[in-house]
Protein backbone atom coordinates (compact mmCIF):
# COMPACT_ATOMS: atom_id res chain seq x y z
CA UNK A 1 -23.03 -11.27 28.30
CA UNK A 2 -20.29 -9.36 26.28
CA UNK A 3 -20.88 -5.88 25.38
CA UNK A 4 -21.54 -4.63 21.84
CA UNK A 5 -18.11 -3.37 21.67
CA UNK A 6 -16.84 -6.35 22.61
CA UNK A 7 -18.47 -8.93 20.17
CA UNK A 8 -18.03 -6.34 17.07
CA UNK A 9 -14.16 -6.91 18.40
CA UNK A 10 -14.70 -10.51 18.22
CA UNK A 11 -16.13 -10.44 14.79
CA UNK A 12 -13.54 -8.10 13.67
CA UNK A 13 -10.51 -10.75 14.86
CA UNK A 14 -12.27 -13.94 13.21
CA UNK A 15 -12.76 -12.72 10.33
CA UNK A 16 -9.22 -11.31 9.85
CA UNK A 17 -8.24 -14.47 10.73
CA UNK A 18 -9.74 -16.28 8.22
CA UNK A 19 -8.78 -13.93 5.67
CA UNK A 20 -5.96 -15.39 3.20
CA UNK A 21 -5.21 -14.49 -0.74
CA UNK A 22 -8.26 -14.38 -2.66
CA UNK A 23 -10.44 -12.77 -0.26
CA UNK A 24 -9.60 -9.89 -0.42
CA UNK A 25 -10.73 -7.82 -3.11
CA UNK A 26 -9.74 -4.04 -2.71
CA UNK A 27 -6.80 -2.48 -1.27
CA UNK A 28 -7.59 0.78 -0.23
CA UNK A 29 -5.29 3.38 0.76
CA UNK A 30 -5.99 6.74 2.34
CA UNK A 31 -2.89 8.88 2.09
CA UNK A 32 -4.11 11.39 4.61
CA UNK A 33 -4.55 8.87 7.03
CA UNK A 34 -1.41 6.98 6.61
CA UNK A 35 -3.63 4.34 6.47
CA UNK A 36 -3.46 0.76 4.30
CA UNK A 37 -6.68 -1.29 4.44
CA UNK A 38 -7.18 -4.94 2.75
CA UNK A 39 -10.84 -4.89 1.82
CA UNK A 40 -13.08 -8.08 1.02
CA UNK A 41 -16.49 -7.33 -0.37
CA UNK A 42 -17.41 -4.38 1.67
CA UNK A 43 -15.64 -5.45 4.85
CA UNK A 44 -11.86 -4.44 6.01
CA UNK A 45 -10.44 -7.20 6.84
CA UNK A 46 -6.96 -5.41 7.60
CA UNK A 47 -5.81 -2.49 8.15
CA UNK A 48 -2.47 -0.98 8.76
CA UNK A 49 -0.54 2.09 9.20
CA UNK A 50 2.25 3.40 6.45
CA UNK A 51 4.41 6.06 5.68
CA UNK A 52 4.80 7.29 1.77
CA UNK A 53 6.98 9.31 -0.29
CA UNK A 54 9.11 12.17 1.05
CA UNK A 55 6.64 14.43 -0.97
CA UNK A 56 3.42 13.41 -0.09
CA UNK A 57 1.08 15.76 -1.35
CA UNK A 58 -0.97 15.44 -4.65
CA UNK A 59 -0.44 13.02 -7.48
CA UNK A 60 2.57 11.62 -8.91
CA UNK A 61 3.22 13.75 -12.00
CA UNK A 62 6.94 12.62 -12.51
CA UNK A 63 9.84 10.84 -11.83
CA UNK A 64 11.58 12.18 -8.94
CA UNK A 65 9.24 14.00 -7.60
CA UNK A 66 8.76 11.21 -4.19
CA UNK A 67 4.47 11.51 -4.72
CA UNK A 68 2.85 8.52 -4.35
CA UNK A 69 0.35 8.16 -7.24
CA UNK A 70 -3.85 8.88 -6.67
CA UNK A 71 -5.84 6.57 -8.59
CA UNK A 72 -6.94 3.25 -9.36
CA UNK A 73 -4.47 0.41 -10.40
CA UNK A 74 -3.64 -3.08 -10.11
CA UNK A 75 -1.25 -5.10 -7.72
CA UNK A 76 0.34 -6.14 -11.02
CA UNK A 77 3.60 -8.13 -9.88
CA UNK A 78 5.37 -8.93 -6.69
CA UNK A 79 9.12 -9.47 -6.28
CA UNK A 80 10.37 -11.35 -3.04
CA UNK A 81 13.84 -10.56 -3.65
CA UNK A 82 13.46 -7.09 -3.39
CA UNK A 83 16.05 -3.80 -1.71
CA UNK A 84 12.82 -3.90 0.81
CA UNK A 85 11.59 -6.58 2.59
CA UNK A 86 9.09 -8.22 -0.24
CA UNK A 87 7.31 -5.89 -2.67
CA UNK A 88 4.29 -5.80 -4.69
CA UNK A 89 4.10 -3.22 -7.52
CA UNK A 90 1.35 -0.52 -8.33
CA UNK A 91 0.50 -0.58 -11.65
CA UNK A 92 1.65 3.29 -11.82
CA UNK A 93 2.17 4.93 -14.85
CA UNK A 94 -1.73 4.15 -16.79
CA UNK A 95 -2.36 5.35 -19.64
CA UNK A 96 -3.51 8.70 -18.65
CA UNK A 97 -0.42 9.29 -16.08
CA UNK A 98 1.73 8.98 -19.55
CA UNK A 99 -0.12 11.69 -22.03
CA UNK A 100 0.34 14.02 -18.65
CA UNK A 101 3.81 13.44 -18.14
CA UNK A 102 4.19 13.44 -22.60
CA UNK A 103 1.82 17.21 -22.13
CA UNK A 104 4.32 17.99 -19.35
CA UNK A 105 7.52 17.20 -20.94
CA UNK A 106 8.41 15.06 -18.59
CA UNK A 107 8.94 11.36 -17.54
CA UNK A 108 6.54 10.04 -15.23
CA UNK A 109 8.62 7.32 -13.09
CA UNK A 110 7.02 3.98 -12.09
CA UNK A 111 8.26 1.18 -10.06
CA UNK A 112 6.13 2.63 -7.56
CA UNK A 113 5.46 -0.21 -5.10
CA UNK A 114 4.12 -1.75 -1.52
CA UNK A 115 6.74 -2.93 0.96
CA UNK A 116 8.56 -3.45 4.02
CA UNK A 117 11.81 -1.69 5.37
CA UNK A 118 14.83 -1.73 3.92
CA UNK A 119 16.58 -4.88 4.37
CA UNK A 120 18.50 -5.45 7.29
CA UNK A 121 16.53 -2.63 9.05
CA UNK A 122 13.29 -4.22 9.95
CA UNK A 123 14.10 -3.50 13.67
CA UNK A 124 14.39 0.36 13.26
CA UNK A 125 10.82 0.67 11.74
CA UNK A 126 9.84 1.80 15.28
CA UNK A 127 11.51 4.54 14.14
CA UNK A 128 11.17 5.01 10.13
CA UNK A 129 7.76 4.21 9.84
CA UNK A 130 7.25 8.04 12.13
CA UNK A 131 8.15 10.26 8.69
CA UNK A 132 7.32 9.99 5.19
CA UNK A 133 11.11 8.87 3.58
CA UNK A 134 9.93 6.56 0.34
CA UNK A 135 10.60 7.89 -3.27
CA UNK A 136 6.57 7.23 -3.62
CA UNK A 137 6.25 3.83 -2.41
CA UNK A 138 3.92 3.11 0.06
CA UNK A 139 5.75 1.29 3.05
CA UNK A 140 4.86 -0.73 6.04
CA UNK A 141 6.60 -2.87 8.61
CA UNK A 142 8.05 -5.62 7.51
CA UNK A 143 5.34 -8.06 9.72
CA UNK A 144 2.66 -5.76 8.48
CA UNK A 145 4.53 -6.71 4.58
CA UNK A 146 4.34 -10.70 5.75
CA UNK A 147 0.38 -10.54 5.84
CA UNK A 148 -0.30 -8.15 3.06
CA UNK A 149 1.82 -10.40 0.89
CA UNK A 150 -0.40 -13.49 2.29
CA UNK A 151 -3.56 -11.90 1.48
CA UNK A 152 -3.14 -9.95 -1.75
CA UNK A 153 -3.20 -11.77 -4.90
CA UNK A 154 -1.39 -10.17 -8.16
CA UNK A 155 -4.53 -8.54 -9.87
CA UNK A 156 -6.20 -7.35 -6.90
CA UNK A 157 -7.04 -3.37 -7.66
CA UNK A 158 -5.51 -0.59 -5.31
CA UNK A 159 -7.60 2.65 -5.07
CA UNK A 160 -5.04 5.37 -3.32
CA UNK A 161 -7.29 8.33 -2.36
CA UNK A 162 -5.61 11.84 -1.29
């Protein structure tokens, strides 16, 4: 008779193995953490570690300043021939993020994305993915980009929590 421990990890593995793009509903990241997690219904499915901009702390209030944004968005658009290994963007700046950067006198940046290492580097991420080196992307290893990009559809919301 397996333990309890045992058949919640067998429930866990099938049903991230049935998982594919549509399912999952919510991408939830938890920048404390370092932590990425693909969410269907109330269920995580996935869930991976990642690194984040050079300046992690607080929201992204302008361009340059390497925060990853807080907030809800939208996995808007992906681009496959990305600088990184495949990318999906965060709908960063909204509507709000703009009249603070306009109040601010500033410009709030964008392309803020999800993706893999830098191409060519894949093999080092042993290494990269130990400090915090994006410009406010949120990045993973590239194997850990191959199933996110296999499970997220374009439209699927992002809520990044401090």
């Amino acid at each position: 008779m397996p333990t309890r421990r045992f058949a919640c990890m067998i429930t866990l593995f099938a049903s991230t193995m049935t998982a594919q793009a549509g399912d999952v509903d919510l991408v939830r990241v938890d920048k404390s953490e370092r932590r990425l997690e693909l969410l269907s219904g109330d269920k995580v499915v996935r869930s991976y570690a990642m690194v984040l901009g050079a300046n992690p702390m607080g929201h992204k209030a302008m361009e340059g300043d390497e925060r990853t944004p807080e907030g809800r968005y939208l996995l808007d658009w992906r681009n496959p021939e990305s600088g990184y290994f495949r990318s999906i963007h965060i709908s960063y700046p909204n509507a709000d993020d703009v009249a603070a950067a306009k109040r601010a006198g500033v410009e709030p940046g964008g392309m803020i994305m999800i993706h893999g290492q830098p191409n060519g580097y894949g093999w080092w991420s042993w290494l990269i993915q130990m400090f915090d080196w994006t410009n406010g992307c949120i990045a993973v290893t590239d194997e850990d980009m191959a199933e996110i990009w296999q499970m997220v559809a374009n439209g699927t919301p992002i809520e990044i929590n401090p």
